[in-house]
PDB file of N, CA and C in Angstrom:
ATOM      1  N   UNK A   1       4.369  21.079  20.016  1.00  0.00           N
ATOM      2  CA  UNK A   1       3.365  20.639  19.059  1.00  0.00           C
ATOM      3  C   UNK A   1       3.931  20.607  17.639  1.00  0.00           C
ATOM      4  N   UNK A   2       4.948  21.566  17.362  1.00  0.00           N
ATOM      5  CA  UNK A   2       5.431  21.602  16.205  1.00  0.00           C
ATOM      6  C   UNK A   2       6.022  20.088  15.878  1.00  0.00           C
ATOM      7  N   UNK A   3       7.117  19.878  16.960  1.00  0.00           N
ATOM      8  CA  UNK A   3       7.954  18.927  17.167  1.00  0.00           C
ATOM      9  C   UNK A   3       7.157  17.678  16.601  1.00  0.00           C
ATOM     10  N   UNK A   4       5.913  17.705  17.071  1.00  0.00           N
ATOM     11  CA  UNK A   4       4.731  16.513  16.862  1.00  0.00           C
ATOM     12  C   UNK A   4       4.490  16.268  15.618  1.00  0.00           C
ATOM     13  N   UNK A   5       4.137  17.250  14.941  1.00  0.00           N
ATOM     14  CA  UNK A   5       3.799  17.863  13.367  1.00  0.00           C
ATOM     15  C   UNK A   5       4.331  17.017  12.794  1.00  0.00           C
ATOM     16  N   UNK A   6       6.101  17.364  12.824  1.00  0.00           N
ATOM     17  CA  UNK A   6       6.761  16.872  12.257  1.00  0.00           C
ATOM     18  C   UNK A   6       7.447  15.257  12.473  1.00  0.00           C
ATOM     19  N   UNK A   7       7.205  14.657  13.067  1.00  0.00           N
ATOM     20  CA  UNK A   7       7.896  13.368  13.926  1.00  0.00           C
ATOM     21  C   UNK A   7       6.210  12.989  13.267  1.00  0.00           C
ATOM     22  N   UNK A   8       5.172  12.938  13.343  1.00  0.00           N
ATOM     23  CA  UNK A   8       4.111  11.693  12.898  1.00  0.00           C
ATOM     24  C   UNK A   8       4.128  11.291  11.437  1.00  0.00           C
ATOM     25  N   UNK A   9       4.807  12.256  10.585  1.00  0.00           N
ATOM     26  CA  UNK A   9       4.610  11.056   9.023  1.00  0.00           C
ATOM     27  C   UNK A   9       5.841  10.449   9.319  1.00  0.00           C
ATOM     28  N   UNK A  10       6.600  10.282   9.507  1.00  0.00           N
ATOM     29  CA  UNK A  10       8.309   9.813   9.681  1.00  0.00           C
ATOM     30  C   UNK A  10       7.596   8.519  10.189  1.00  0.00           C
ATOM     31  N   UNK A  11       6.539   8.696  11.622  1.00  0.00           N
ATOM     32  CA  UNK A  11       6.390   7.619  12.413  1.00  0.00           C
ATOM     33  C   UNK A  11       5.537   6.352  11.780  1.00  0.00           C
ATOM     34  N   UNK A  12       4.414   7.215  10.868  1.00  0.00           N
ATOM     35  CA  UNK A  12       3.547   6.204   9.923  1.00  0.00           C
ATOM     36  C   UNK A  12       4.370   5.644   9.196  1.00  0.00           C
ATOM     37  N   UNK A  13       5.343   6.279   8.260  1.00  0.00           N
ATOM     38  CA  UNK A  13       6.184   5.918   7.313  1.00  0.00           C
ATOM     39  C   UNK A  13       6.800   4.579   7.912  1.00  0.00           C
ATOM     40  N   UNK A  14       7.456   4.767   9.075  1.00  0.00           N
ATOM     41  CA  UNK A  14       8.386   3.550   9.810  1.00  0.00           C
ATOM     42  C   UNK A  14       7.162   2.396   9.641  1.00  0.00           C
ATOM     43  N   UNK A  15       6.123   2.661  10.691  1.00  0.00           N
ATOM     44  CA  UNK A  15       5.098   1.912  10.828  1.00  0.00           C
ATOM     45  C   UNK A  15       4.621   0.841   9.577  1.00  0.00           C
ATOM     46  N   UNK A  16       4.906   1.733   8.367  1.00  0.00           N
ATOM     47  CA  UNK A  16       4.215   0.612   7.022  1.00  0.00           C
ATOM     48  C   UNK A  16       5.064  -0.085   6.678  1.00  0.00           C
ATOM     49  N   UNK A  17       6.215   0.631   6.669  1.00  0.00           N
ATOM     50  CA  UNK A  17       7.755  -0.666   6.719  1.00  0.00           C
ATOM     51  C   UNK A  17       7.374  -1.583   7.589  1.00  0.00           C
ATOM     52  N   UNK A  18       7.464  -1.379   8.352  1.00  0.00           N
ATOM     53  CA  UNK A  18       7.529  -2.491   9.539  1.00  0.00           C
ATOM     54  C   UNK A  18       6.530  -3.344   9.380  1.00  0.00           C
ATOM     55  N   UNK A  19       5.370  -2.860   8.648  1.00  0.00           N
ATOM     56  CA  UNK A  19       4.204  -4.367   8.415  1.00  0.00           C
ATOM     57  C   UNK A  19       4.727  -4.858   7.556  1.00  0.00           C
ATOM     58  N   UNK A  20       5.400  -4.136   6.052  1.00  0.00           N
ATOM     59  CA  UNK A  20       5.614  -4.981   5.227  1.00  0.00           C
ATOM     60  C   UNK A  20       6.799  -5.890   5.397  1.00  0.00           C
ATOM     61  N   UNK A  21       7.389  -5.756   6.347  1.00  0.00           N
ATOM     62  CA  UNK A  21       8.637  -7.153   6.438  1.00  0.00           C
ATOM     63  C   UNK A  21       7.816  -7.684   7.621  1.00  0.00           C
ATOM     64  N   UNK A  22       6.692  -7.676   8.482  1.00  0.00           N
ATOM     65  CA  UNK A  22       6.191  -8.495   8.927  1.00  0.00           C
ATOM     66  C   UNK A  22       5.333  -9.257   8.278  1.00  0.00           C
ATOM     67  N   UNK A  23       4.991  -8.930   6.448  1.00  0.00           N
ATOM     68  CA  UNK A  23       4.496  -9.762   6.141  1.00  0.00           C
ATOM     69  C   UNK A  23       5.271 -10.975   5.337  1.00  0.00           C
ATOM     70  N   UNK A  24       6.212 -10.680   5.025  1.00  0.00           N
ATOM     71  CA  UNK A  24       6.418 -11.479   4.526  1.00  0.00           C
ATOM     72  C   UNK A  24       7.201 -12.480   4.925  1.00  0.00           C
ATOM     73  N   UNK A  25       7.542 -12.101   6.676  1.00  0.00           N
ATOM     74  CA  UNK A  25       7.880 -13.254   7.617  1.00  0.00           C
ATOM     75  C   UNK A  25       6.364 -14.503   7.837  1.00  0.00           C
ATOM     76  N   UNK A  26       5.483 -13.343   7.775  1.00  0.00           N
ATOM     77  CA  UNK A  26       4.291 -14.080   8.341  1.00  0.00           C
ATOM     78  C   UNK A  26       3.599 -15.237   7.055  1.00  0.00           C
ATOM     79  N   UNK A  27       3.846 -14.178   6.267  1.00  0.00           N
ATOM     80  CA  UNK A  27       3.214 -15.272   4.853  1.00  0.00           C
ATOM     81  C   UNK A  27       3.887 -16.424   4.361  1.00  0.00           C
ATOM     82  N   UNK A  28       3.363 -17.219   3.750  1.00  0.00           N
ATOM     83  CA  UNK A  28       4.548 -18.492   2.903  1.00  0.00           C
ATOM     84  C   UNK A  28       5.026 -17.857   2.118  1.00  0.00           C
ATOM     85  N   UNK A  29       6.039 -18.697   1.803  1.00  0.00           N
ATOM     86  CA  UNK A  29       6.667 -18.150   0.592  1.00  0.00           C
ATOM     87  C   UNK A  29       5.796 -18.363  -1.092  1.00  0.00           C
ATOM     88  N   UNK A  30       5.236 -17.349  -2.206  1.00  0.00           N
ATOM     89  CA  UNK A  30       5.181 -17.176  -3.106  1.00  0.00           C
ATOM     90  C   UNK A  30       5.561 -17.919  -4.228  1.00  0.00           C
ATOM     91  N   UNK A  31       5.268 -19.066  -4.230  1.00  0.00           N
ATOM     92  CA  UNK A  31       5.526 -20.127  -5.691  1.00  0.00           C
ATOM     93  C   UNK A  31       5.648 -19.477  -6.665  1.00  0.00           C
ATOM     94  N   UNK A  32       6.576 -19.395  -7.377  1.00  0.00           N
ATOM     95  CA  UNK A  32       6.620 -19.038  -8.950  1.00  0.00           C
ATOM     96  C   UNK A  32       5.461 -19.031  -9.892  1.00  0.00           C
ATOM     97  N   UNK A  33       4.648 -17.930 -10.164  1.00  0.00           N
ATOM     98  CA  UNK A  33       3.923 -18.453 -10.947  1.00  0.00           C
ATOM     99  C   UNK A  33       3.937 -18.150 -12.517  1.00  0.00           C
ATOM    100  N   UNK A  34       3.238 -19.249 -12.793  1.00  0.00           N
ATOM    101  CA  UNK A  34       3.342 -19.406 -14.681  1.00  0.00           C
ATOM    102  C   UNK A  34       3.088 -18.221 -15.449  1.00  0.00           C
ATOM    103  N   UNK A  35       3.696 -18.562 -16.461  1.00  0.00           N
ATOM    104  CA  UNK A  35       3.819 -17.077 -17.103  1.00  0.00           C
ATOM    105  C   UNK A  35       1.870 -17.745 -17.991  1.00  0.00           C
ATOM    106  N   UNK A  36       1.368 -16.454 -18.611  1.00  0.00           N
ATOM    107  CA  UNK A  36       0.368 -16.326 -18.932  1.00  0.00           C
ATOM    108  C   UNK A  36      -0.003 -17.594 -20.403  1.00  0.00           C
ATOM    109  N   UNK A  37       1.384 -17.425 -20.990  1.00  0.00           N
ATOM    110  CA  UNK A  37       0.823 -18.501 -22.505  1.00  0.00           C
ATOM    111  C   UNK A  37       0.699 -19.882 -21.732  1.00  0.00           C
ATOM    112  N   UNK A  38       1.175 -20.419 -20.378  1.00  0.00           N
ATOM    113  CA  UNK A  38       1.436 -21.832 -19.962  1.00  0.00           C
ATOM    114  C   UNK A  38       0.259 -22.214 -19.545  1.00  0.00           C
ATOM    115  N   UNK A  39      -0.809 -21.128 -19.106  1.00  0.00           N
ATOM    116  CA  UNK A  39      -2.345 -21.753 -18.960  1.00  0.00           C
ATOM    117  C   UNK A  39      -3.196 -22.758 -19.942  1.00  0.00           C
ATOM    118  N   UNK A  40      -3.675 -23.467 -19.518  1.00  0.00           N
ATOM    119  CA  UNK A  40      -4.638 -24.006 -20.274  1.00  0.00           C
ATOM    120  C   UNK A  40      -6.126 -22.536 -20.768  1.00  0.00           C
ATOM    121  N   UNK A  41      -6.342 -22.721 -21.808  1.00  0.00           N
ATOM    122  CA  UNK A  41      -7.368 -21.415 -21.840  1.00  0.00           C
ATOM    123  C   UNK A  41      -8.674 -22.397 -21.731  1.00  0.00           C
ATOM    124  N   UNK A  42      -9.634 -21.907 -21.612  1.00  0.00           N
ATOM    125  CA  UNK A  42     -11.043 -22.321 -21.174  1.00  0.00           C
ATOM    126  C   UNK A  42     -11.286 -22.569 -19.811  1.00  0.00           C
ATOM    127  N   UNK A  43     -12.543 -22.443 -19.122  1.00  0.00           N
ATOM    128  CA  UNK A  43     -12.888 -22.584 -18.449  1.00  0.00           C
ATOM    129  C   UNK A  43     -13.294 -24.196 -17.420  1.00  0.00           C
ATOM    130  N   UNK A  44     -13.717 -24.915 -18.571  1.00  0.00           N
ATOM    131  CA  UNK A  44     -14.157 -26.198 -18.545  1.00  0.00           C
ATOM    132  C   UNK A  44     -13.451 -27.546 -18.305  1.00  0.00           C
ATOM    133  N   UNK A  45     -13.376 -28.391 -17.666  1.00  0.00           N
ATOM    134  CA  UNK A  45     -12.834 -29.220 -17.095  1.00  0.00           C
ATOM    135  C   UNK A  45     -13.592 -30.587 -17.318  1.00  0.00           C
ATOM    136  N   UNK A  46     -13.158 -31.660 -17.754  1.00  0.00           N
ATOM    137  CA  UNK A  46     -13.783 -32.467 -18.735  1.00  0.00           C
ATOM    138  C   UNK A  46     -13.205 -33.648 -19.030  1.00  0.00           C
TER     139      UNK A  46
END
């Protein structure tokens, strides 16, 4: 049981790795996005 104790955060730990490079096989790839001054400001479209 000890053995157990110790071997389950190691195992979660692996576990969240392992989603995060499954996500980003799974996702598209991330377009560059614009830096904040390149927005148009306002809401309105016109």
């Amino acid at each position: 049981m000890a053995v157990l104790a110790l071997l389950v955060p190691f195992l979660m730990l692996g576990v969240i790795l392992m989603l995060g490079r499954y996500e980003e096989y799974v996702l598209p790839p991330r377009e560059a996005e614009a830096e904040p001054g390149d927005r148009p400001v306002g809401g309105l479209r016109g």
